[in-house]
Structures are given as C-alpha cells and as structure tokens.
Protein backbone atom coordinates (compact mmCIF):
# COMPACT_ATOMS: atom_id res chain seq x y z
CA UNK A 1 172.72 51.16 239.70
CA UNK A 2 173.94 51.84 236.24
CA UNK A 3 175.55 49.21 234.68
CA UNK A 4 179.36 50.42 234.35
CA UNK A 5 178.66 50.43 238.53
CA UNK A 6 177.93 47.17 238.87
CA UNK A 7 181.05 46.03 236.52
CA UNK A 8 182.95 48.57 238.91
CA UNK A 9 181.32 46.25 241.67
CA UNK A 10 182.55 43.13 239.91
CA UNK A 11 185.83 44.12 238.62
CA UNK A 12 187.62 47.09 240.47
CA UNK A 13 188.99 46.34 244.60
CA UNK A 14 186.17 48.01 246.99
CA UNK A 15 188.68 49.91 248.03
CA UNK A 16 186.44 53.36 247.98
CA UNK A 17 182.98 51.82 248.14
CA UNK A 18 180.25 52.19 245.38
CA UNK A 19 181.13 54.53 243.13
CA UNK A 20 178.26 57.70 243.39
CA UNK A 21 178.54 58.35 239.77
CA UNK A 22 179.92 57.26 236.57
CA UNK A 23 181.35 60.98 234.92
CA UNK A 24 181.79 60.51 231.22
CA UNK A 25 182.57 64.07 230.19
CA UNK A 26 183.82 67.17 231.92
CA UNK A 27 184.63 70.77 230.26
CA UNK A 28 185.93 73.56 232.98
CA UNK A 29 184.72 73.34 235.89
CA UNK A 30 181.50 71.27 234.72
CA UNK A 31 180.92 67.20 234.59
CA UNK A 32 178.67 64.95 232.98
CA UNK A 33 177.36 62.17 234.19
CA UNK A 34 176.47 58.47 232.62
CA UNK A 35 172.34 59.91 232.18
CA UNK A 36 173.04 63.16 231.04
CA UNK A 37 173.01 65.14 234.13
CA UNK A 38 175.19 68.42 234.42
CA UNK A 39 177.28 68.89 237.93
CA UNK A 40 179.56 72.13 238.45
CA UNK A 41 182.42 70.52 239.93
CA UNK A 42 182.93 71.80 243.19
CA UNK A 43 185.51 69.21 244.71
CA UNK A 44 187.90 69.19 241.30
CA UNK A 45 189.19 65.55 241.97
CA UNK A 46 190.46 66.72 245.00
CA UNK A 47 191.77 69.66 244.95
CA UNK A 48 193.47 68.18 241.38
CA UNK A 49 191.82 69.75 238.34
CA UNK A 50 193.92 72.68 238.68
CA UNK A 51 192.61 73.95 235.61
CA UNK A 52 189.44 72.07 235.30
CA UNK A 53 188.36 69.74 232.72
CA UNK A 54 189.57 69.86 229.27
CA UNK A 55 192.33 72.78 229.42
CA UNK A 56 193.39 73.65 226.00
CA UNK A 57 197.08 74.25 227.67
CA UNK A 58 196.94 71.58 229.47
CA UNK A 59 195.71 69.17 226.32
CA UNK A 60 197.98 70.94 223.97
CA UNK A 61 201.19 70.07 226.43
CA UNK A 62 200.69 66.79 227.50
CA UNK A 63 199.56 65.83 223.63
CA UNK A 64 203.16 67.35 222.12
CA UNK A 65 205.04 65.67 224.71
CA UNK A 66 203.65 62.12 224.35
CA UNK A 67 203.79 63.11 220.59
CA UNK A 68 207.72 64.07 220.93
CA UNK A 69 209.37 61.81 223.95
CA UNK A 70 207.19 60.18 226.38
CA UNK A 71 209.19 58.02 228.92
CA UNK A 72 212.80 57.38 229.63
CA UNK A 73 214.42 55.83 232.52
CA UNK A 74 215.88 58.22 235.13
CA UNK A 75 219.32 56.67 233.78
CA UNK A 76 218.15 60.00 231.49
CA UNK A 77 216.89 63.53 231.91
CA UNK A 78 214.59 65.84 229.63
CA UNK A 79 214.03 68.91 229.42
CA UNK A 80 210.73 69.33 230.87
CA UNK A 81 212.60 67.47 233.86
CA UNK A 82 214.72 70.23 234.83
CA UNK A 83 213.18 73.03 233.79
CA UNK A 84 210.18 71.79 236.31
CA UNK A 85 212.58 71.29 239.15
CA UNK A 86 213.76 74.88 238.03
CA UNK A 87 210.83 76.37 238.30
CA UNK A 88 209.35 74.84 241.80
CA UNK A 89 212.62 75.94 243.49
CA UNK A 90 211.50 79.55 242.33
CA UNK A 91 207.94 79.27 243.41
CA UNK A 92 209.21 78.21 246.49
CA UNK A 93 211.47 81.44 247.08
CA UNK A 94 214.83 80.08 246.58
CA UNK A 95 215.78 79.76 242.99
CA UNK A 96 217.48 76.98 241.50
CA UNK A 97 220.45 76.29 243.08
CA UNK A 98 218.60 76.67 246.47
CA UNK A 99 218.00 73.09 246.92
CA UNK A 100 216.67 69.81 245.15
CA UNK A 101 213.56 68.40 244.19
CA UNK A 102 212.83 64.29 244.05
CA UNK A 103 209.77 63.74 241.38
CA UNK A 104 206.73 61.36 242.48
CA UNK A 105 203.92 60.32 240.40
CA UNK A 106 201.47 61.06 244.13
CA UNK A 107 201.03 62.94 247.07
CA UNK A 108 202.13 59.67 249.03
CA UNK A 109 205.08 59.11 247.21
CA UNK A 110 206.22 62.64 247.90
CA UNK A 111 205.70 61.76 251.43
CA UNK A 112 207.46 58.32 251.67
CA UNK A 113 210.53 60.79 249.61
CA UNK A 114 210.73 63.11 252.68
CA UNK A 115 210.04 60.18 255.55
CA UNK A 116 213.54 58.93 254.03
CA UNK A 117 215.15 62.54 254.06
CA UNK A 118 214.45 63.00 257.83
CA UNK A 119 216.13 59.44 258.55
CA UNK A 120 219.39 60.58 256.54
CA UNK A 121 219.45 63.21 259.36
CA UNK A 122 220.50 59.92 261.95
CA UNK A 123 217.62 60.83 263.65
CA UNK A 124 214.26 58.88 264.02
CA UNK A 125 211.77 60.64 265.63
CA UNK A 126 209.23 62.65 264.19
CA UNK A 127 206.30 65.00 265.45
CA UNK A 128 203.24 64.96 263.62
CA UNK A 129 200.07 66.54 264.01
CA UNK A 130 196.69 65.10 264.89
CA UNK A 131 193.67 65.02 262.94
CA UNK A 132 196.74 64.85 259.73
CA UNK A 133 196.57 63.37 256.80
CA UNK A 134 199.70 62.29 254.35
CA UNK A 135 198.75 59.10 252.71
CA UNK A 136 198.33 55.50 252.10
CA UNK A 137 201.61 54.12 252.08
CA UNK A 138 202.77 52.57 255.19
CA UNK A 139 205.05 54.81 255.34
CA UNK A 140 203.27 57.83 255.09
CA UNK A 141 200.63 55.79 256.67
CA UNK A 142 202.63 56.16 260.36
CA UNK A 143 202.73 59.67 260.26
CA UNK A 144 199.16 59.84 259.55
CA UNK A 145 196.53 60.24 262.86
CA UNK A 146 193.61 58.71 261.84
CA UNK A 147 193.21 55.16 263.67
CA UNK A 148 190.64 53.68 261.66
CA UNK A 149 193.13 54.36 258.86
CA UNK A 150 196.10 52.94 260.72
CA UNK A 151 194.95 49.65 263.08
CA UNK A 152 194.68 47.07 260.38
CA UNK A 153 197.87 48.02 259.20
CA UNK A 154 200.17 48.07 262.42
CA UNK A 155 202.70 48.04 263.45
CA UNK A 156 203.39 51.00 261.11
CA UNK A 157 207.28 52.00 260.90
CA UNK A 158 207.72 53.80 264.89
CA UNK A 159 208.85 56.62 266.29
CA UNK A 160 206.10 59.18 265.39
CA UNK A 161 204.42 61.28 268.07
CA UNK A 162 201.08 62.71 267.68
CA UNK A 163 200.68 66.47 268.83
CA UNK A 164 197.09 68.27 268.93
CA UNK A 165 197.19 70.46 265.48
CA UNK A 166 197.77 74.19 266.12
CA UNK A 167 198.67 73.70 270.04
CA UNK A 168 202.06 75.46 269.61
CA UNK A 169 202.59 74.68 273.39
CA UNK A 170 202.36 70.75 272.76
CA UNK A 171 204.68 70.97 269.59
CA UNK A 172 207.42 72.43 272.09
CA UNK A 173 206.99 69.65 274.49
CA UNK A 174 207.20 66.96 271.99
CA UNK A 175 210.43 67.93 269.98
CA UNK A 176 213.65 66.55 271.25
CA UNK A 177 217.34 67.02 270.17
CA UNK A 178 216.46 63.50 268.77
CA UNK A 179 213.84 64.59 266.80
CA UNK A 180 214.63 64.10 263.21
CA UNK A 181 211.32 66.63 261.33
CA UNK A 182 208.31 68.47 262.42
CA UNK A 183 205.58 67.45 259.79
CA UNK A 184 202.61 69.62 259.80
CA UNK A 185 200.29 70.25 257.04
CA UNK A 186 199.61 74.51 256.64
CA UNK A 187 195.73 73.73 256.13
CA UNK A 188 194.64 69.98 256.78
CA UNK A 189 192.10 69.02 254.05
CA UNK A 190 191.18 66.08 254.93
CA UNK A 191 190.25 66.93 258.69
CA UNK A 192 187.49 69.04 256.77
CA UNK A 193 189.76 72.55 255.96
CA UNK A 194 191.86 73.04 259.48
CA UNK A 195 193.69 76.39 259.02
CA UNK A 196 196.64 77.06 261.14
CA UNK A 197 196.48 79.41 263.91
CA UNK A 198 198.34 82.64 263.07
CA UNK A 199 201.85 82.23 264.56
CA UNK A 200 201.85 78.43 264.40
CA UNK A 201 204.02 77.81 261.44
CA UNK A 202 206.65 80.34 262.61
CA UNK A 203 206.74 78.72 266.23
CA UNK A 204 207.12 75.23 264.77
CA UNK A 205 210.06 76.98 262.89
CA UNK A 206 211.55 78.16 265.80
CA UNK A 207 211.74 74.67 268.05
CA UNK A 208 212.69 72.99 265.10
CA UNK A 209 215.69 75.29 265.03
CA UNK A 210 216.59 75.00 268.85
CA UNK A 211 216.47 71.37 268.46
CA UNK A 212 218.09 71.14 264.89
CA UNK A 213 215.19 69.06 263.11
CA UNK A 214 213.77 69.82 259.97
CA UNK A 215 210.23 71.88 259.19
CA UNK A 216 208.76 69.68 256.72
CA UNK A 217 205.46 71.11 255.47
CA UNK A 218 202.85 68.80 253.32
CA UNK A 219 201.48 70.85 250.93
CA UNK A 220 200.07 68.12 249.11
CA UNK A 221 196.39 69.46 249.05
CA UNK A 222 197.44 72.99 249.46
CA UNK A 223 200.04 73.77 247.03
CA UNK A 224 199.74 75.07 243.46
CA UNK A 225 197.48 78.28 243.85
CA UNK A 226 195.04 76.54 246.08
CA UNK A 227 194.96 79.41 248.88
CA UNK A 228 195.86 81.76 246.60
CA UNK A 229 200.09 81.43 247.00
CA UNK A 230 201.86 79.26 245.10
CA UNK A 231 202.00 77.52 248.84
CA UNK A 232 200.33 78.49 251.71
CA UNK A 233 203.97 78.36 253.77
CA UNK A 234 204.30 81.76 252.12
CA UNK A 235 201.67 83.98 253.95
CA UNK A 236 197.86 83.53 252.25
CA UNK A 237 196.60 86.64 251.08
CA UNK A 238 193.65 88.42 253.15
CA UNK A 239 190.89 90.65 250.96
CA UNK A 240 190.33 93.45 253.29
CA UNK A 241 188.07 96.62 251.88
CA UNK A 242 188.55 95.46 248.45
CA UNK A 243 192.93 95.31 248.60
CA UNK A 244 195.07 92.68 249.29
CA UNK A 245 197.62 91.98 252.28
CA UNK A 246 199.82 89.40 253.14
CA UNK A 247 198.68 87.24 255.80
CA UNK A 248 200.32 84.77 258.66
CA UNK A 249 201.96 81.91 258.58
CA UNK A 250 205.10 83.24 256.02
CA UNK A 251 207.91 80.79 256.85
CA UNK A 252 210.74 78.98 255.18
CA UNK A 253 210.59 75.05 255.90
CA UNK A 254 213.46 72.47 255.05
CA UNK A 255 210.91 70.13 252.89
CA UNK A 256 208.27 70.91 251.10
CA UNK A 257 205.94 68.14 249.66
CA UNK A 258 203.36 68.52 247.02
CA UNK A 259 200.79 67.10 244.46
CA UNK A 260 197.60 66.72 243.42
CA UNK A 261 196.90 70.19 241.45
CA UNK A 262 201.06 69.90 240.58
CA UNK A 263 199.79 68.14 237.60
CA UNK A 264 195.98 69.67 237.11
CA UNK A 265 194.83 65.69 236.62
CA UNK A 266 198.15 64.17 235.42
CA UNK A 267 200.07 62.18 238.07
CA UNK A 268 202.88 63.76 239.36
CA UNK A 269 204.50 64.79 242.54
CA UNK A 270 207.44 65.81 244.49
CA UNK A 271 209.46 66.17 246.99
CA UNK A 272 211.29 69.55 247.28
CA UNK A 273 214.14 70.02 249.84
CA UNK A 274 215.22 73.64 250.57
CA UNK A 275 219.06 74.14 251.39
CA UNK A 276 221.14 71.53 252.94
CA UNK A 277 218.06 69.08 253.04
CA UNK A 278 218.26 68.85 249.25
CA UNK A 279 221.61 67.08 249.56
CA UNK A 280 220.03 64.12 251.93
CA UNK A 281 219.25 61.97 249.57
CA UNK A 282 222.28 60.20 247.22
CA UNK A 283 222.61 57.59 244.65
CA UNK A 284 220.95 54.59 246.03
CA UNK A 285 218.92 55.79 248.64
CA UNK A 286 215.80 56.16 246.69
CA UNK A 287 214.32 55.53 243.18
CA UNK A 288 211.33 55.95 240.98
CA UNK A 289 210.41 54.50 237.40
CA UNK A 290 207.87 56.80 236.40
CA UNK A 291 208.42 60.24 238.51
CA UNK A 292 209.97 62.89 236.80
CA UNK A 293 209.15 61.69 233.16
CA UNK A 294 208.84 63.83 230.47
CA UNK A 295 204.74 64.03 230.30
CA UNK A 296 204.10 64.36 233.70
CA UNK A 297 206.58 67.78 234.01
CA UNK A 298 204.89 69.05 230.74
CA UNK A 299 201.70 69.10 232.37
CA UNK A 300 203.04 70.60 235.48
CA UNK A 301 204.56 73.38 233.22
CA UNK A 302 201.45 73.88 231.61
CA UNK A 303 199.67 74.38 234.93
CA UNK A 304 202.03 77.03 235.85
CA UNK A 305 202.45 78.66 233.15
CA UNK A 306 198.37 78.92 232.90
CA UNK A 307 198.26 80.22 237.01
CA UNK A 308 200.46 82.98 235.56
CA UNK A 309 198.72 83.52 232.34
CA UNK A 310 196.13 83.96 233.79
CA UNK A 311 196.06 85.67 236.93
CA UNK A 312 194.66 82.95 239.06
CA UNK A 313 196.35 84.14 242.10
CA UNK A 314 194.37 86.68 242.52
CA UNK A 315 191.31 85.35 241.52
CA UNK A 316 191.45 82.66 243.54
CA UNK A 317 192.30 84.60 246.33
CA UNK A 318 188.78 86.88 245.87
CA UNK A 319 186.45 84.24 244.73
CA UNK A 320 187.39 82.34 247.57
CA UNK A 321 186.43 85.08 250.01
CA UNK A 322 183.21 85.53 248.04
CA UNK A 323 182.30 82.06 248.24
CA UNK A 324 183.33 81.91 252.19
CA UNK A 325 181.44 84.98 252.64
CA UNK A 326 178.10 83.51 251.34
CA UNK A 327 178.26 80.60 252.70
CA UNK A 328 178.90 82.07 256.45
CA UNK A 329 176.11 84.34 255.89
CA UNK A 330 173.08 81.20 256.51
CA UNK A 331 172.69 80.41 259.83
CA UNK A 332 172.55 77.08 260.01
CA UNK A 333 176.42 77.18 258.82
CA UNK A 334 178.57 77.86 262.02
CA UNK A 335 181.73 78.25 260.69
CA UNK A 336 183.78 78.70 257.80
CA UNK A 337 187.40 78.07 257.27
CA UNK A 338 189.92 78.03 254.67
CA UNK A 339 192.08 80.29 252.06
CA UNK A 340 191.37 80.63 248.95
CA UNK A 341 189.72 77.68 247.04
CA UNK A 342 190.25 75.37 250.01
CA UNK A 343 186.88 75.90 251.95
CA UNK A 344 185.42 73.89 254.76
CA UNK A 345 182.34 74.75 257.03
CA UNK A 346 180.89 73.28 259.67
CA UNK A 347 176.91 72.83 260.13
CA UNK A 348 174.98 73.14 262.90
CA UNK A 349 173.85 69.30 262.79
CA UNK A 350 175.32 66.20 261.78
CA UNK A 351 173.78 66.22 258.21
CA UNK A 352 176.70 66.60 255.90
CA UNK A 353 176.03 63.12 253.82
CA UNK A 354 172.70 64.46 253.83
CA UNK A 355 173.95 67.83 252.27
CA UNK A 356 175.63 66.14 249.80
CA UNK A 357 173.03 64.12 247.87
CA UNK A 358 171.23 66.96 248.23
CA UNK A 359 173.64 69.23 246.14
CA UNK A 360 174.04 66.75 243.91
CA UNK A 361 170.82 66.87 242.96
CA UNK A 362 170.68 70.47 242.46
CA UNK A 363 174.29 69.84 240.25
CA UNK A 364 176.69 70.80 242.36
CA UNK A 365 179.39 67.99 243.59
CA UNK A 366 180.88 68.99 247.34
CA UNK A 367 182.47 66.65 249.82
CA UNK A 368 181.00 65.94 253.24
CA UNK A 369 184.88 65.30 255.12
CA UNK A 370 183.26 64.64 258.69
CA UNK A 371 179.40 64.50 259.88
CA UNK A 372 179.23 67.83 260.71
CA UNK A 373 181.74 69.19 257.93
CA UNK A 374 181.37 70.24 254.32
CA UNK A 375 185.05 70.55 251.81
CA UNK A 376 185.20 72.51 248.32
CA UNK A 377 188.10 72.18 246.56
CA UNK A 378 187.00 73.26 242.96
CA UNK A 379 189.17 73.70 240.25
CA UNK A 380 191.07 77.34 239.93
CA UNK A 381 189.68 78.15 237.08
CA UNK A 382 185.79 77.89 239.03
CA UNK A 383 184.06 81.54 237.13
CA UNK A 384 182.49 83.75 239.14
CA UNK A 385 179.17 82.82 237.43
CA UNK A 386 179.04 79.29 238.90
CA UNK A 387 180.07 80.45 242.50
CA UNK A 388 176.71 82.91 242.37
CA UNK A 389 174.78 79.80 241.09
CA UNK A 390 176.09 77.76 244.27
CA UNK A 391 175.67 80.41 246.43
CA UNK A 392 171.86 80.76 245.67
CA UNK A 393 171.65 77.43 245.84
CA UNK A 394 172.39 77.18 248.64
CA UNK A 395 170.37 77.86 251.35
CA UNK A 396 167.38 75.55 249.29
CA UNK A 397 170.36 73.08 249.43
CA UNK A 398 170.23 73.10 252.58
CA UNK A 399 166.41 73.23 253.43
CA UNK A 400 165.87 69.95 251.33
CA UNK A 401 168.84 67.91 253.27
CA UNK A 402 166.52 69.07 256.32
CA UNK A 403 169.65 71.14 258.27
C-alpha cells in the first residue's frame, strides 16, 4: 500500500473501501498511476469523462470562466446559465420554451429535484423499477431497489413500489390513478448495463397517460452521447451492414434527469421537465447554492459543443458495436448488452473481481458491477486504436483471471 493510501485510510470516511489506485495524471482516454503504470481508461469515472482527460475545450472553458465570473448566488443568472438550459431543452426535442430545467451539482441531486416535482402533482405514489439505481440521498435513496443499499437507512420517505425492470405487464398492474411518476432508467448501469426491452419505454408511456402520472426517465448514466443519442429516450441508433437506423425505445417523458458526462468531470446536473412538468416547481419549493453556476454550465457547453465538433455521435455509436462485437465473439462471454459506450457482459462464471485485477494488470481499468458481470463506460472520445488493443487483450485477459 502506497503511502497516499494509507493517509486515504487515515484521513478520508471508508465510505468506498481501499482505494485500488492512486491516479496522478490522465491525458484522453489514458491514466497514470502513483508508480508509473499506464491504464487506458475504460470506465471514464463513470461514465463522466465525457471527453477524457485533459480536453483542451474543456480546459480552455472552465479556465476563462473561473478567470471571468466564477460563482454568484441564484439571487443572479449568467450567461452560461441560460444558454445551458437553452440548449438541453433542444437536445431533448423541445426547444426552449418547451419546458424548464432545475441545475444540480450530481446525479442525486437531479433526482431528489424530480422526487419533489412528482409530489407537486398531489400525488404520492411512485413506481420504480427493480434492480434501479438513482442515488445516495435518502431521497433518491427510496426509489432505489437495492436492499443492502437501503436497510440501514429506513424508513426511507414511502410510497414507492418496486416493479421487475422491463416486465411491461407488472408496470400496468402497479400504476394507479394515485400514482404520482413512473421512474425507470432507459439502460440501468449500475445493475451491470440492463437495456430495455424494445417497446418498454413506449408502454410505460402509455399507462402513465391512462392514469395521468408522469414518465420520468433517469438518464443520469445514460445521457450526453453515451448510447450514441444525446439520450437514449430518443431511439439508440443500430449499425446494420455498415448504415445507421433508428432503434426502439423513441419516447417523450415528462422529466428527464441527468449527470455525470453533463459536465465531462465537472460537477453538474439537472433536472429537466418537459411541458407542463416544468412549471411544478415555484419560488420556495426548492433551492441550490452551487447548481447552475457559471463554471459548471461552461463546462457543460464545452462538452456539447465538442460531441458536435466532433462527430461523436456517430462514433460512439460504431465503436461501441465494434467493441460489443469482439467481446461477444469469446466464448466464455455469454452475453453482451448495451448501446453505444455503455457495455456490460456477462461471463460464464462468477469471476468478474477476478477479471478485473487481471485487466488492470494488462492496463486496462473495467468495472466488475455484479459477480458474473463486467461494465465499460469509457470516455467518448475512446480511439479506435485503444478499443483494438482491449480487444486483443482480451481473451489473455481472460485466460489469466482463470474464466
């Protein structure tokens, strides 16, 4: 153990465990560690590092804001305030004047935002899926599945059902005319990359409409260019014979909530409401120091303006296949799932921790979400030069971890 890990030990709440590594450098989609070694980053914070490490746009934006106006109380706008807000509404379809957006500084936040919308509706109850995740808060916390992550913190605001994810049938049965939102996540990341079944998204719009509830996608982890659409609500694109189609799941939801790669590494989320929801929130309901200031929405603008610039879209769209491709092509891999740069597999054996440390030490940083399952969220900018490396790597990645 390296000695900035034990300090980490001493110092920091083991609220993550032992840290694996201590990174001191990163440039793209490459990290260095505390001893030198070289890692292409496969799991980009998270599905954070939009743009990698080190993004000239990225640097050059969030340098001239801090240089120009860096906070200001939300008694105060700024520019890069509502020309972000402008510019979500339009990558969500509607345009600005289509509905609202609340600013976070986290996925959570954006969460505990929308939990607040769907009680403004006089309603309670929501449906959630299983096997969901939406945060840490306690709010966010209740609408979350897992009960490891729940039981030491109940009793967790009420009111939530559970619903098996992608089991139209069972959504149906659980929404009421007292039911307040659907929540459902278009991929779950955390489960280890659960895609939804074709259809699903456009059934759960459907009973939420009989019953007059709100669709409220989390698109936390999947936003941004991560499945190759700005947000997977809007129909991921399929490579077929070299050409692109649309895909399923194209739908227009009442909330959308989003994060991590918002930013590419800079904190900052929101909370978007579409139409009427927009309006939910007033004065007084809800607050934020921090979300929404000035540094934070130049970064965002950076990252968009860099998707466009540069075509990620579509290269994250036919990388992604690539890599999915390759990596359904060994054996002992028995299924792969995802869109775009959001990739899980399953193996035939519970050996994923074991996977792992054993890409690691071939320099390549993955995340082992379940026993059996395997996440890559790398950053957008991941060249198709490092996705060959991995790819040969990969079946002597999996010999050594003894799969």
């Amino acid at each position: 153990m390296s000695s900035y890990q034990e300090r980490y030990t001493a110092s920091v709440m083991n609220t993550f465990g032992p840290p694996a590594l201590v990174l001191t450098r990163g440039e793209g989609a490459h990290v260095w560690d505390a001893d030198g070694n070289e890692y292409v980053d496969l799991l980009g914070g998270i599905a954070v590092n939009a743009l990698g490490h080190g993004h000239p746009a990225l640097v050059e934006a969030v340098t001239t804001q801090l240089q120009t106006l860096g906070h200001v109380s939300n008694f105060f706008t700024s520019e890069p305030q509502v020309e972000l807000a402008e510019r979500l509404l339009e990558l969500v379809g509607v345009g600005a004047g289509g509905g609202k957006v609340f600013f976070t500084n986290s996925g959570t936040e954006a969460n505990e935002a929308a939990f607040k919308m769907t009680r403004r509706t006089g309603r309670t109850h929501v449906v959630a899926a299983e096997t969901s995740f939406h945060g840490r808060t306690m709010g966010a916390l209740a609408l979350t599945s897992k009960e490891a992550y729940r039981a030491p913190f109940e009793p967790l605001p009420g009111d939530v059902t559970f619903v098996p994810y992608g089991d139209a049938d069972a959504l149906a049965a659980a929404v009421t005319d007292q039911t307040a939102a659907i929540l459902l996540e278009p991929l779950q990341g955390e489960a280890g990359v659960n895609v939804a079944p074709e259809g699903y998204l456009a059934a759960a719009r459907a009973i939420a409409d009989q019953h007059g509830a709100l669709l409220w996608l989390d698109e936390v982890q999947s936003g941004m260019g991560r499945t190759g659409q700005w947000f997977a609500f809007q129909g991921n694109s399929v490579v077929e014979e070299g050409a692109q189609r649309p895909s399923r799941n194209q739908v227009r939801p009442d909330i959308v909530t989003v994060a991590k790669g918002l930013g590419g590494g800079f904190p900052i989320g929101a909370c978007i409401g579409i139409g009427a929801a927009g309006d939910l929130l007033q004065p007084g309901n809800h607050g934020t120091t921090f979300g929404g200031n000035p540094v934070a929405c130049a970064a965002a603008l950076a990252v968009i303006r860099t998707i466009e610039e540069e075509n990620l879209l579509e290269h994250v769209t036919v990388l992604g296949q690539k890599i999915r491709d390759g990596l359904a092509a060994d054996p002992r891999v028995t299924e792969v799932r995802g869109e775009g740069l959001l990739i899980g597999l399953d193996l035939v054996s519970e050996s994923s921790a074991d996977v792992l440390l054993a890409a690691r030490r071939a320099g390549f940083i993955v995340n082992n979400a379940t026993p059996k399952r395997i996440r890559l969220a790398p950053p957008l900018i991941l060249s198709e030069d490092d996705a060959n490396a991995f790819l040969a790597a990969w079946p002597g990645i999996l010999d050594e971890a003894g799969v």
